[in-house]
N, C-alpha and C. Protein backbone atom coordinates (compact mmCIF):
# COMPACT_ATOMS: atom_id res chain seq x y z
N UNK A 1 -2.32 -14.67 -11.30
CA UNK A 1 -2.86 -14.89 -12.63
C UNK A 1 -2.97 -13.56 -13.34
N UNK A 2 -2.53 -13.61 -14.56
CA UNK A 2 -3.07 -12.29 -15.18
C UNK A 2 -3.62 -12.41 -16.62
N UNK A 3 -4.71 -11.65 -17.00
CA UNK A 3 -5.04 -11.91 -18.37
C UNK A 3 -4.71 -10.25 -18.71
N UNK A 4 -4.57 -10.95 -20.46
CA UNK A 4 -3.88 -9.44 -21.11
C UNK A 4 -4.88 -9.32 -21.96
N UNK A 5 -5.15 -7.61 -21.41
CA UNK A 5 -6.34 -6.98 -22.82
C UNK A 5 -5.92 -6.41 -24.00
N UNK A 6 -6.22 -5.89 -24.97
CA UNK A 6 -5.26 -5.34 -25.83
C UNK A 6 -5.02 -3.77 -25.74
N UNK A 7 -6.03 -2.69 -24.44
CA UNK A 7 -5.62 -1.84 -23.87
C UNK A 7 -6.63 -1.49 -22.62
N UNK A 8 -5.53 -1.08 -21.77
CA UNK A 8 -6.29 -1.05 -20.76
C UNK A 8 -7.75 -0.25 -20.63
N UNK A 9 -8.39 -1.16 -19.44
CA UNK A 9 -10.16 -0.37 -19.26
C UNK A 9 -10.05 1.44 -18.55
N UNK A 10 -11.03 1.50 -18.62
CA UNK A 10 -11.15 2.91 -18.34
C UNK A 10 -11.83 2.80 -16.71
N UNK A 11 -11.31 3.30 -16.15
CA UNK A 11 -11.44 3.63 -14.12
C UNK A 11 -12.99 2.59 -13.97
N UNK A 12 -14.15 3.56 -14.82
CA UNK A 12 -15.47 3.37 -14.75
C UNK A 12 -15.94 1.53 -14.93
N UNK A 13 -15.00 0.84 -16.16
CA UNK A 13 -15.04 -0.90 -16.68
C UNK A 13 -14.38 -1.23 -15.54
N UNK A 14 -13.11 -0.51 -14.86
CA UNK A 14 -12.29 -1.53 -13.93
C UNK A 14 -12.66 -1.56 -12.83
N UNK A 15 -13.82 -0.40 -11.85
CA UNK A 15 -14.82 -0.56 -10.94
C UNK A 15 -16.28 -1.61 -11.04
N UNK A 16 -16.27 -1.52 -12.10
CA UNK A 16 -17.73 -2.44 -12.46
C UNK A 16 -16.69 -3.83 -12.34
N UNK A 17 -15.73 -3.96 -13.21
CA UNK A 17 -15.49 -5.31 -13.23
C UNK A 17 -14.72 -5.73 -11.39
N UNK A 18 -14.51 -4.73 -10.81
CA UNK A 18 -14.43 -5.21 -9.57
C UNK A 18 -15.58 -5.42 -8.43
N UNK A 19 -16.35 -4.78 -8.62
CA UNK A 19 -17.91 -5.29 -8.03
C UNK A 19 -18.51 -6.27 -8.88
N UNK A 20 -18.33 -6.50 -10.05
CA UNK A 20 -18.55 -8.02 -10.03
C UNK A 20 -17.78 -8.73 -9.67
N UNK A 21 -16.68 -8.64 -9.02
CA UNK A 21 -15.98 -9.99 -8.56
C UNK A 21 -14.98 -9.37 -6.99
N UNK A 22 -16.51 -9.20 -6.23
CA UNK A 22 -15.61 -8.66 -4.98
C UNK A 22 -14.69 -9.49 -4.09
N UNK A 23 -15.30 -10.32 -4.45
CA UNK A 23 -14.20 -11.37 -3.68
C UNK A 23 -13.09 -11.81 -4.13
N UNK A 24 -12.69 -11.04 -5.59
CA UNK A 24 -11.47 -11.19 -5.92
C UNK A 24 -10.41 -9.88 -5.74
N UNK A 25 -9.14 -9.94 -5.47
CA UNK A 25 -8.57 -8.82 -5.80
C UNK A 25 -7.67 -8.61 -7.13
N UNK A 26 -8.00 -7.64 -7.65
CA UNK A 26 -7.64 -7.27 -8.79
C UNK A 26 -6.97 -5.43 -9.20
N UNK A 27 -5.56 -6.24 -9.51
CA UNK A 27 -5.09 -4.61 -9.97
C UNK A 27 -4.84 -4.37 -11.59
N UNK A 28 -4.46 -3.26 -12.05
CA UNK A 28 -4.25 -3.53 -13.97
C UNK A 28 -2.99 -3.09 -13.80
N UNK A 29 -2.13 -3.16 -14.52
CA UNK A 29 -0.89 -2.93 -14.74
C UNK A 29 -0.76 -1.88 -16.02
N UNK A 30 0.00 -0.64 -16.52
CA UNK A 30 -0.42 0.31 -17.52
C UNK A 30 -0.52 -0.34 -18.78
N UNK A 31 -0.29 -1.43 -19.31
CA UNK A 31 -0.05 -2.05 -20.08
C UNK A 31 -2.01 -2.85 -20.76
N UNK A 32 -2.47 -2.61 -19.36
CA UNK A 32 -3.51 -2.62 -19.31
C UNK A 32 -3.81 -4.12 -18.93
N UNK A 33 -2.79 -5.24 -18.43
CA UNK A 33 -3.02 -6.39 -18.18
C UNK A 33 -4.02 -6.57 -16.92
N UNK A 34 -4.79 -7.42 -16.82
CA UNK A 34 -5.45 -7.08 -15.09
C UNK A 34 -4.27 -8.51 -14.59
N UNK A 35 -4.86 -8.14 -13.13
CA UNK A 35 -3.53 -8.88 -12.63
C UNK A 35 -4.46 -9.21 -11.48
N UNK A 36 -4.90 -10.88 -11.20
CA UNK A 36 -5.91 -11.27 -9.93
C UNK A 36 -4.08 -11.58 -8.84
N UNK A 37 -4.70 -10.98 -7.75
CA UNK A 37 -3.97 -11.53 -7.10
C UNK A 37 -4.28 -12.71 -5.91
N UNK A 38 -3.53 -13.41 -5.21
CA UNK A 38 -4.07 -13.98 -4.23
C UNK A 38 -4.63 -13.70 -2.78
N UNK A 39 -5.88 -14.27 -2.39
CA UNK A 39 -6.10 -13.75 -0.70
C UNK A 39 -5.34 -13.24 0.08
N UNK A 40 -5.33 -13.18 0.80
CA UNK A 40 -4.24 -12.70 2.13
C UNK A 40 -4.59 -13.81 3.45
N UNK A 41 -3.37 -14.62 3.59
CA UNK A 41 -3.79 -15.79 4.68
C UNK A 41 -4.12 -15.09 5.99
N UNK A 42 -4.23 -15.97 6.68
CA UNK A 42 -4.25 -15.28 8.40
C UNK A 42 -3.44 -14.67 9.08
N UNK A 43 -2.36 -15.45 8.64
CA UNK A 43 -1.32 -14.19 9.39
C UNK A 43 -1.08 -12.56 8.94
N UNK A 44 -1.00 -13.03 7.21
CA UNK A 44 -0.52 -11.84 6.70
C UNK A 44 -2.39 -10.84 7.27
N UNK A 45 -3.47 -10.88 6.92
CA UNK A 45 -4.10 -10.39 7.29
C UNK A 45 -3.87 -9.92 8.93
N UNK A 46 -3.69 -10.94 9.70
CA UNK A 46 -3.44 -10.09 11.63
C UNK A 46 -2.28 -9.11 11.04
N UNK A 47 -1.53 -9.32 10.67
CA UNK A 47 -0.27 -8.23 10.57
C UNK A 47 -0.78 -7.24 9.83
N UNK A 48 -1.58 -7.03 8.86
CA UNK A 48 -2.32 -5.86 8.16
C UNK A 48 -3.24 -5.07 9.08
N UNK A 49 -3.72 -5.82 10.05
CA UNK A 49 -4.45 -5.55 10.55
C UNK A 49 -3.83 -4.42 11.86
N UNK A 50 -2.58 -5.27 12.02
CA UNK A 50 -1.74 -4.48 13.19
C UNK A 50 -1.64 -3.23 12.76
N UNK A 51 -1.03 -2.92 11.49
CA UNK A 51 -0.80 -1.89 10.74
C UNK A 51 -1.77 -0.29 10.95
N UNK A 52 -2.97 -0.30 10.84
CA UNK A 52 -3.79 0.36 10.31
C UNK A 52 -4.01 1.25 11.80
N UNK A 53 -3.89 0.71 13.10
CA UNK A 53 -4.15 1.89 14.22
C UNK A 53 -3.10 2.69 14.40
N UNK A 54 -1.76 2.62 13.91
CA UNK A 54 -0.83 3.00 14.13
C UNK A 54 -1.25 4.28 13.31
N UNK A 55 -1.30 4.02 12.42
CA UNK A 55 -1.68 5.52 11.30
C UNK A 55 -2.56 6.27 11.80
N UNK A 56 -3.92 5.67 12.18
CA UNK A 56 -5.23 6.13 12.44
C UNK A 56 -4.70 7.06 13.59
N UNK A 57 -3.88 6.62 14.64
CA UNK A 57 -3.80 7.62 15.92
C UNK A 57 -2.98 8.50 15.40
N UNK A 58 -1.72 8.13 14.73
CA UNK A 58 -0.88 9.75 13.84
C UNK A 58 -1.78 10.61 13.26
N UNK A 59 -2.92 10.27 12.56
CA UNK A 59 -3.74 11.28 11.55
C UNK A 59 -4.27 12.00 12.58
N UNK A 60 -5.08 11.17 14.03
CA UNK A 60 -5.79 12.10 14.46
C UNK A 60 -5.39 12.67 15.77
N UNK A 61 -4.01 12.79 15.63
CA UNK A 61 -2.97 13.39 17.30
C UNK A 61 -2.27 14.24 16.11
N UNK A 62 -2.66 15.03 14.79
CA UNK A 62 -2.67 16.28 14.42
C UNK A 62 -1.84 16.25 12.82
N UNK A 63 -1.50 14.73 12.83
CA UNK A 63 -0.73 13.70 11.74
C UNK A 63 -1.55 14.51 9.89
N UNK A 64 -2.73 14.99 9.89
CA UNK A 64 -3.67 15.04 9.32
C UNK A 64 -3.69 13.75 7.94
N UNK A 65 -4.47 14.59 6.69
CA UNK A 65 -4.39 13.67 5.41
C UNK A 65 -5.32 12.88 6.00
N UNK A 66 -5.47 11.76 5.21
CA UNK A 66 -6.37 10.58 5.06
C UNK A 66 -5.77 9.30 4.99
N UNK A 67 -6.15 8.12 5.42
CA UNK A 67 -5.73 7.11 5.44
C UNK A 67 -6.37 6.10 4.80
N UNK A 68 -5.87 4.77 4.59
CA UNK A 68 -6.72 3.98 3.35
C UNK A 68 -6.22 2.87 3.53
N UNK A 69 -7.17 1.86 2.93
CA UNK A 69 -7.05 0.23 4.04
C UNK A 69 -6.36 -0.36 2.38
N UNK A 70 -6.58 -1.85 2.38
CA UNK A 70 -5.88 -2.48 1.70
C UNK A 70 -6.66 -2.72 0.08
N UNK A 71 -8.01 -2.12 0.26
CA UNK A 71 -9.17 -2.36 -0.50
C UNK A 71 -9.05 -1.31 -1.06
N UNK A 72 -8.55 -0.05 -1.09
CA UNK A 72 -8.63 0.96 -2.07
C UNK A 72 -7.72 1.02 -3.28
N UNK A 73 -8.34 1.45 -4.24
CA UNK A 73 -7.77 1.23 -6.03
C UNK A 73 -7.11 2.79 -5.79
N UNK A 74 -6.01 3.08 -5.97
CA UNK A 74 -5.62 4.03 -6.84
C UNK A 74 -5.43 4.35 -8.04
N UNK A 75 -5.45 4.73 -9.05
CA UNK A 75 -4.79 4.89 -10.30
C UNK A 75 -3.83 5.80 -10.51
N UNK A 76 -2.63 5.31 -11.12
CA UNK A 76 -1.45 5.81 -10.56
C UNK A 76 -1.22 7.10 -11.71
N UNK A 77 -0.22 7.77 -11.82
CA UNK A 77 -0.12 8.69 -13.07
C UNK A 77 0.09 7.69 -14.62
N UNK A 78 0.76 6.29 -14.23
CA UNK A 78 1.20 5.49 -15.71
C UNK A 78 -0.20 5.03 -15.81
N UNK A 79 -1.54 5.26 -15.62
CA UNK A 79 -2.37 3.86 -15.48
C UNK A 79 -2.21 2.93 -14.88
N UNK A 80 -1.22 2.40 -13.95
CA UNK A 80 -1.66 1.46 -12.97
C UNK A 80 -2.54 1.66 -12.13
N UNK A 81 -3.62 0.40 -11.92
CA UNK A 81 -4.70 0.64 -11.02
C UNK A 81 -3.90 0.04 -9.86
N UNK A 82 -3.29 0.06 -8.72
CA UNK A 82 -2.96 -0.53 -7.54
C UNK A 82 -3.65 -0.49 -6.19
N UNK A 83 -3.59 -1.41 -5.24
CA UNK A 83 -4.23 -1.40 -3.53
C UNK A 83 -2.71 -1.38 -2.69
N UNK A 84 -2.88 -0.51 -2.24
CA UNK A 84 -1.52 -1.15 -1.16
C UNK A 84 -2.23 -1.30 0.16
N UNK A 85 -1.01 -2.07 0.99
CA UNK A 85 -1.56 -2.82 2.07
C UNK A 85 -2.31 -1.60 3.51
N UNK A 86 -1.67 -0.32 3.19
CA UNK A 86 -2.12 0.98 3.79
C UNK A 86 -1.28 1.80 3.23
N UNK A 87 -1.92 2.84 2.81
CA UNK A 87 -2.03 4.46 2.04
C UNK A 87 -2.49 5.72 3.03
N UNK A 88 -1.79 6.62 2.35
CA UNK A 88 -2.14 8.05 3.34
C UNK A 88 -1.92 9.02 2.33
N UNK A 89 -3.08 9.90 1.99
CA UNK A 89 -2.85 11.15 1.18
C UNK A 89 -3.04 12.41 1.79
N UNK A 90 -2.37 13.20 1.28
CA UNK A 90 -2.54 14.78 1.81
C UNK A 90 -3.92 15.37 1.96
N UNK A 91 -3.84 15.79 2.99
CA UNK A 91 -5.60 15.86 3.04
C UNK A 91 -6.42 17.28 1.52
N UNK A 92 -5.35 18.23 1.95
CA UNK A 92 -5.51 18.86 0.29
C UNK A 92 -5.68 18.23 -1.31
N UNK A 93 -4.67 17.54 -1.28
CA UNK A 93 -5.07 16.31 -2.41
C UNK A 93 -6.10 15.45 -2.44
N UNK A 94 -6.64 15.11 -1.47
CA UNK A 94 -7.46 14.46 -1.51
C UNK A 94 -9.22 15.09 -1.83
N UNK A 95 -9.05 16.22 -0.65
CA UNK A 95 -10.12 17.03 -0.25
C UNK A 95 -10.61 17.57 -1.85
N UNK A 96 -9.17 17.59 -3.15
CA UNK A 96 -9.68 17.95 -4.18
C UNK A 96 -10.69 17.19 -4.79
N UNK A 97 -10.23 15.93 -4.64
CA UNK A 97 -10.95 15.49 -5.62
C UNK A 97 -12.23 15.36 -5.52
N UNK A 98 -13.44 14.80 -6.88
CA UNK A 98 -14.82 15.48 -6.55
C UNK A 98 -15.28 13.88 -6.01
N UNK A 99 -16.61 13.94 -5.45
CA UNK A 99 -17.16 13.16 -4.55
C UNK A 99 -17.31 11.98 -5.64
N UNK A 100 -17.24 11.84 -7.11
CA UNK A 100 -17.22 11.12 -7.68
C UNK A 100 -16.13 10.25 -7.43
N UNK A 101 -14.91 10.97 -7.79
CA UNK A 101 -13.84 10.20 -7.71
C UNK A 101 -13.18 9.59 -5.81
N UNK A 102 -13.79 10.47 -5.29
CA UNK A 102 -13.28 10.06 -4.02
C UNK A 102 -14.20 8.66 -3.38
N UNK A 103 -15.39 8.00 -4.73
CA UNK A 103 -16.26 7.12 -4.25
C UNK A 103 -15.52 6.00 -4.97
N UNK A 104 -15.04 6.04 -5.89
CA UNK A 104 -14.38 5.03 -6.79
C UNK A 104 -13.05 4.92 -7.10
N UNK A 105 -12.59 4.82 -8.34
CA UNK A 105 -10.68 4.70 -8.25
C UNK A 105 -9.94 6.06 -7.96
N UNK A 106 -9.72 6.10 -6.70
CA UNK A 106 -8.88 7.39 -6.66
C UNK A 106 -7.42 7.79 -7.82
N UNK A 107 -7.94 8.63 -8.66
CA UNK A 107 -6.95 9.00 -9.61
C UNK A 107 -5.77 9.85 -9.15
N UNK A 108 -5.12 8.65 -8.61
CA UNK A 108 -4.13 9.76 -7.71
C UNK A 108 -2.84 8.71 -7.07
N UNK A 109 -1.59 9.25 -6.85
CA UNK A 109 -0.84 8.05 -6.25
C UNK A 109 -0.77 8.60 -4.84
N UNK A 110 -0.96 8.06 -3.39
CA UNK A 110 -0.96 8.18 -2.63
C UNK A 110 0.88 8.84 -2.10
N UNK A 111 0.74 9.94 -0.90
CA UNK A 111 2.01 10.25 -0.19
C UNK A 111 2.56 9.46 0.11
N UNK A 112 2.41 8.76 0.83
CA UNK A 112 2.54 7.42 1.73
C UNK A 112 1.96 5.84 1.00
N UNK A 113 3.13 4.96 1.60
CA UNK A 113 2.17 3.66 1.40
C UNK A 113 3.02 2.54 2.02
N UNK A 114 2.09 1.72 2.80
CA UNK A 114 3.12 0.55 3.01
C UNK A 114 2.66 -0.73 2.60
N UNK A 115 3.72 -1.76 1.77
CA UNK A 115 3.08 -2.75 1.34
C UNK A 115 3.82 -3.71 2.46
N UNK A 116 3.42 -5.15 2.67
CA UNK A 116 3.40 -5.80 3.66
C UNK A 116 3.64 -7.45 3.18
N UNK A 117 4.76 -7.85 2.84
CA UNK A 117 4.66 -9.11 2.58
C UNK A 117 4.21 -10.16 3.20
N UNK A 118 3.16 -10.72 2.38
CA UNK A 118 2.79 -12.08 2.63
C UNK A 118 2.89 -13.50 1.99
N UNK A 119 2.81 -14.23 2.67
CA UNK A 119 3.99 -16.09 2.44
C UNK A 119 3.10 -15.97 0.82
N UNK A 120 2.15 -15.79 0.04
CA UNK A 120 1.87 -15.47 -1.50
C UNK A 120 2.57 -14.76 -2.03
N UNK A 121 3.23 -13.43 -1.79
CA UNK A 121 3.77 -12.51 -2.39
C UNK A 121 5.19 -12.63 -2.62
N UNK A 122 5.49 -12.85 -3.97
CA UNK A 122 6.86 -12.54 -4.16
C UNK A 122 7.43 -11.34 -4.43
N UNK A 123 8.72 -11.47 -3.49
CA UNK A 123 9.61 -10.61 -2.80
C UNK A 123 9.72 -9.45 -4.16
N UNK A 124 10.48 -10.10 -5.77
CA UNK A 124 10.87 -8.85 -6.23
C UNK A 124 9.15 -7.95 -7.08
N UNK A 125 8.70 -9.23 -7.32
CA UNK A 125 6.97 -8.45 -7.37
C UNK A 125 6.98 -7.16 -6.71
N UNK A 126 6.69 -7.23 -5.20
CA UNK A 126 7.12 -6.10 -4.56
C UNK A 126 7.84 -5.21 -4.54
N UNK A 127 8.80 -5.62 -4.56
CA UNK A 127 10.00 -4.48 -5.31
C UNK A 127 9.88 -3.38 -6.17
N UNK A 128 9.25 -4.66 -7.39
CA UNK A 128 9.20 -3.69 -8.51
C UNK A 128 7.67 -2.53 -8.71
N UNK A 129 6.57 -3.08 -7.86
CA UNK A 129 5.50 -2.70 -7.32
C UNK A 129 5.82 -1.32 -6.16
N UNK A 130 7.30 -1.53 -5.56
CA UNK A 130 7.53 0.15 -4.41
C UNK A 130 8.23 0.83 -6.00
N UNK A 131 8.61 0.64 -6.58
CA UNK A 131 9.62 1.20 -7.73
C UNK A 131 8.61 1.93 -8.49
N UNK A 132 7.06 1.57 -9.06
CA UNK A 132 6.31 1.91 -9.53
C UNK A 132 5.81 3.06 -8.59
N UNK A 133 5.63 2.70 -7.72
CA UNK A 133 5.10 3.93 -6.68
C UNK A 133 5.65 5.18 -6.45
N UNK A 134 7.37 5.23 -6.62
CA UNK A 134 7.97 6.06 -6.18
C UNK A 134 8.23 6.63 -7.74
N UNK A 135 8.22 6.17 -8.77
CA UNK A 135 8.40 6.59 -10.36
C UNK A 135 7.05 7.53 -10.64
N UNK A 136 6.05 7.12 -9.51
CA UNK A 136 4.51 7.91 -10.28
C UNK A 136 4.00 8.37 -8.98
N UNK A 137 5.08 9.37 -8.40
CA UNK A 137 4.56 10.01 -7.32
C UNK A 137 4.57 10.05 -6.01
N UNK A 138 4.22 8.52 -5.67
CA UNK A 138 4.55 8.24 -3.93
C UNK A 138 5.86 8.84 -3.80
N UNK A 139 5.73 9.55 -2.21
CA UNK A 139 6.86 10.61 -1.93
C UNK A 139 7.60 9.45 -0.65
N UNK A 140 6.78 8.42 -0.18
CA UNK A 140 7.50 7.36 0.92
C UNK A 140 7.07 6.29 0.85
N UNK A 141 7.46 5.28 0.95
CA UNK A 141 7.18 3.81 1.12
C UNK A 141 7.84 2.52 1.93
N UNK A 142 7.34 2.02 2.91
CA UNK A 142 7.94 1.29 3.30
C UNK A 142 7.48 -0.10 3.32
N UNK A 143 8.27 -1.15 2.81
CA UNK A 143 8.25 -2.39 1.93
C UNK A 143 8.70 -3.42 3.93
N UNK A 144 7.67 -3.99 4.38
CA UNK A 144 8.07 -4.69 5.26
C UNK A 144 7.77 -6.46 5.21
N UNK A 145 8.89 -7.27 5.21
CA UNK A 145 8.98 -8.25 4.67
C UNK A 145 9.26 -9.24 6.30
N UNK A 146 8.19 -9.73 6.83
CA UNK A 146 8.30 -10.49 7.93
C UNK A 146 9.37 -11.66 7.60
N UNK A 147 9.21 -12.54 6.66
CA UNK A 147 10.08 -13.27 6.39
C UNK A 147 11.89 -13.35 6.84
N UNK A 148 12.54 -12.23 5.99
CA UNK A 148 13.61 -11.49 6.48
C UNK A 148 13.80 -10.55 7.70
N UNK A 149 12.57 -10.79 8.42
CA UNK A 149 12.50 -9.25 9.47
C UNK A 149 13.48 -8.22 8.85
N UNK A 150 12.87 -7.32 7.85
CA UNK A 150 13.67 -6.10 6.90
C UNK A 150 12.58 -5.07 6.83
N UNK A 151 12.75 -4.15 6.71
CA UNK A 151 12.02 -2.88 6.43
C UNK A 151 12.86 -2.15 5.53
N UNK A 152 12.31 -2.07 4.15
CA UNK A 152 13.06 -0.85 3.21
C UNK A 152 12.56 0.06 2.83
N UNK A 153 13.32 1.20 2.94
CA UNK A 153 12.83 1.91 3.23
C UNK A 153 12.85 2.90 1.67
N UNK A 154 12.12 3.42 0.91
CA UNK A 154 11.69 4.07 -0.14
C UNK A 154 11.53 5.72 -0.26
N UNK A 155 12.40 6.58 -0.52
CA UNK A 155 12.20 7.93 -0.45
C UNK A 155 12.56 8.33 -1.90
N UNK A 156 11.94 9.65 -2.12
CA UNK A 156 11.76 10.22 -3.63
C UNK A 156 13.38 10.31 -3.32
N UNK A 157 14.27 10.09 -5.02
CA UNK A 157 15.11 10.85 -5.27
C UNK A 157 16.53 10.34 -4.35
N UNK A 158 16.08 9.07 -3.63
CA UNK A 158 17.19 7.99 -2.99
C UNK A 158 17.22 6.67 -3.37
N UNK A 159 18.20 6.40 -3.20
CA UNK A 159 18.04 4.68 -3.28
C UNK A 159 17.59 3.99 -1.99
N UNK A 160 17.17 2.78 -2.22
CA UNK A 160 16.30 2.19 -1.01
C UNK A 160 16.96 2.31 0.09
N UNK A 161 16.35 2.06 1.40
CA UNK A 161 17.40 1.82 2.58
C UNK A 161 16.77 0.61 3.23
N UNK A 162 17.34 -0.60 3.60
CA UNK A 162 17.18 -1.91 4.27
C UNK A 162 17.63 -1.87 6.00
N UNK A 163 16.49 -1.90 6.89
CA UNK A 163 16.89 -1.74 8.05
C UNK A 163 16.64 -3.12 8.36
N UNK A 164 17.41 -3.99 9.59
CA UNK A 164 17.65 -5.49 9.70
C UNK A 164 16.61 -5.06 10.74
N UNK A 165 15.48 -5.91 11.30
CA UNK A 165 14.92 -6.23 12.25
C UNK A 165 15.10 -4.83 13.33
N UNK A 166 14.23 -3.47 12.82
CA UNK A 166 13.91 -2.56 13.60
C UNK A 166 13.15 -2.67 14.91
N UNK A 167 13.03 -2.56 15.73
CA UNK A 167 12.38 -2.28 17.26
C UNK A 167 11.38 -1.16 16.62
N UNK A 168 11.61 -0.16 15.94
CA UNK A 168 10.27 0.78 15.82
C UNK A 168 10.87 1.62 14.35
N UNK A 169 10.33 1.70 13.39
CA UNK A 169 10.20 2.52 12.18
C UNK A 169 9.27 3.60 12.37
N UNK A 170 10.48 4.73 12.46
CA UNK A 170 9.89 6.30 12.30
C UNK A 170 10.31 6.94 10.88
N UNK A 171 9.07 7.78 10.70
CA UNK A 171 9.14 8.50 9.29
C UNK A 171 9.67 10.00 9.52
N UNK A 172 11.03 10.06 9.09
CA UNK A 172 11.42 11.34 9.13
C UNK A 172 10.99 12.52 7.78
N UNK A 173 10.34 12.07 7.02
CA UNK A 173 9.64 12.58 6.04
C UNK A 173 8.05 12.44 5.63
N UNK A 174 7.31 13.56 4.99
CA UNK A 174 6.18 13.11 4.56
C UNK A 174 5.00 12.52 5.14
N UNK A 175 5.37 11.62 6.50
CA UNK A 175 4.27 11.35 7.22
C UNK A 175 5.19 12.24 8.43
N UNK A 176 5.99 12.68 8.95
CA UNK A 176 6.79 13.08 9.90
C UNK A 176 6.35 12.75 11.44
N UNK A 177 6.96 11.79 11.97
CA UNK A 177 6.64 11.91 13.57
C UNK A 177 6.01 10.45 13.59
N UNK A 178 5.35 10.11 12.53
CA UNK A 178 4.85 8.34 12.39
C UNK A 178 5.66 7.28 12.63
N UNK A 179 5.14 6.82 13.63
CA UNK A 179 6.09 5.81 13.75
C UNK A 179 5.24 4.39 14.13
N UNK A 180 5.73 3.72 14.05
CA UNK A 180 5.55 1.42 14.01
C UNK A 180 6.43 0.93 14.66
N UNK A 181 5.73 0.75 15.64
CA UNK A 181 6.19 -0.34 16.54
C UNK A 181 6.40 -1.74 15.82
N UNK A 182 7.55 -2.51 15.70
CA UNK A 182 7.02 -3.83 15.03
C UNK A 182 7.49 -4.97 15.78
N UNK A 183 7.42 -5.06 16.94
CA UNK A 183 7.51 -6.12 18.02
C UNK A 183 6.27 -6.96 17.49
N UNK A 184 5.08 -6.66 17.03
CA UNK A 184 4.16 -7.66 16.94
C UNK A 184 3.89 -8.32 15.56
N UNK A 185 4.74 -7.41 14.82
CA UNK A 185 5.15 -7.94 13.03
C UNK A 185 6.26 -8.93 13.03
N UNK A 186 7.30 -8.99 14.20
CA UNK A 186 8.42 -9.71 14.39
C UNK A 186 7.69 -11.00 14.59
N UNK A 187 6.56 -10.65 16.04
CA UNK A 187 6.47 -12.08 16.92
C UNK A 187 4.92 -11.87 16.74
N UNK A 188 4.38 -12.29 15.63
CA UNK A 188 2.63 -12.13 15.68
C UNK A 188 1.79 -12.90 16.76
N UNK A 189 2.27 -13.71 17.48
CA UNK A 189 1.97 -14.38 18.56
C UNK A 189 1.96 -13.91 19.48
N UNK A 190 3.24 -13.21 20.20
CA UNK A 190 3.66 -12.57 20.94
C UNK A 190 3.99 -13.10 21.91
N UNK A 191 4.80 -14.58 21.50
CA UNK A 191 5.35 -15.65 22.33
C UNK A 191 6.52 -14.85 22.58
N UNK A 192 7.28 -13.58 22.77
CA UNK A 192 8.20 -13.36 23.37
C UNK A 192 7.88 -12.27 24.36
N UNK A 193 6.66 -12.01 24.57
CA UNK A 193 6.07 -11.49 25.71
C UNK A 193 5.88 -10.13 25.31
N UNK A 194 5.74 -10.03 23.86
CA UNK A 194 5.38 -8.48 23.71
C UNK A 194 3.86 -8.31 23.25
C-alpha cells in the first residue's frame, strides 16, 4: 500500500510516525510517498533469521563495522527512508555519527546489504530497491531469491551477477572474507539432511 504526500516528512515526522505504528513496516520513497509494506511470513522470517549469525561471527573474528537487523531505517542520500533485510556499515562511518542520529534514522546508506525475498515481495520491487542502493552509495548487495534459488550479486560500477543455486556466497569485496552458507536458505527444513 502506499499513500502519497505532497513532500516528503522530515527523519524526526517519519520516526514518530513509525512508533506510532510499530507494528507496521513502513519505508518513504524520495518522492516522499510512504510505502506500508507487508509482514514477513514464517518462513521468510526463519530465513532472515538464518542470515544475521553469519555476519555477527565475520564482524567479531576481526570482520569489524556494525551490523543491522531488518528493523533499521536508513535514509539514503535521494531521501529514501529504507530497512533492508541485514545491513553492515563501516565502523568509521558509523562511529561518526552523533548519538542522536545513531538512535533514530541513520542518515546514511549502508556498505553492505542483503535483501531476502519473501512469497509477499515482488521480484522487480526488489530489483529496483538493490538499484536504489547501489545509485546512493551501497558499495555491495546481495539480492537472494529462495524461489529461483539465485543470488545476485550487486557491486558499485558493474552490472549484476546471477549465481544459480550457490553452496556458499563469499564476498570478495567490501565485507571481504564473508561468507553464507545457504544449504539452509535452499532447504529451510533441512529435509535433505543439512
Amino acid at each position: 500500500m502506499q499513500i502519497q504526500l505532497d513532500e516528503p516528512i522530515s527523519d524526526d515526522e517519519f520516526w514518530e510516525l513509525c512508533k506510532q505504528n510499530e507494528d507496521v513496516l513502513i519505508e518513504q520513497n524520495p518522492d516522499g510517498t510512504i510505502v506500508i509494506m507487508p509482514p514477513t511470513g514464517g518462513t521468510a522470517g526463519n530465513l532472515n533469521f538464518r542470515l544475521y549469525p553469519h555476519l555477527a561471527q565475520w564482524i567479531d573474528e576481526g570482520g569489524g563495522g556494525f551490523g543491522f537487523d531488518s528493523n533499521t531505517i536508513f535514509r539514503l542520500p535521494n531521501g529514501a527512508k529504507r530497512m533492508a533485510d541485514v545491513a553492515w556499515v563501516k565502523g568509521d562511518r558509523y562511529r561518526a555519527l552523533t548519538k542522536e542520529e545513531r538512535d533514530g534514522v541513520l542518515p546514511l546508506a549502508p556498505d553492505f546489504v542483503i535483501e531476502l525475498r519473501s512469497p509477499t515481495d515482488a521480484l522487480d520491487v526488489l530489483k529496483n530497491k538493490m538499484n536504489e542502493y547501489m545509485r546512493t552509495g551501497v558499495r555491495l548487495g546481495w539480492l537472494i531469491d529462495p524461489e529461483t534459488e539465485t543470488v545476485t550479486i550487486y557491486k558499485e560500477d558493474t552490472s549484476p551477477e546471477t549465481l544459480d543455486r550457490p553452496d556458499v556466497v563469499e564476498a570478495d569485496t567490501v565485507v571481504e572474507g564473508f561468507t553464507l552458507p545457504m544449504a539452509r536458505i535452499w532447504d529451510p527444513l533441512g529435509e535433505s539432511g543439512a
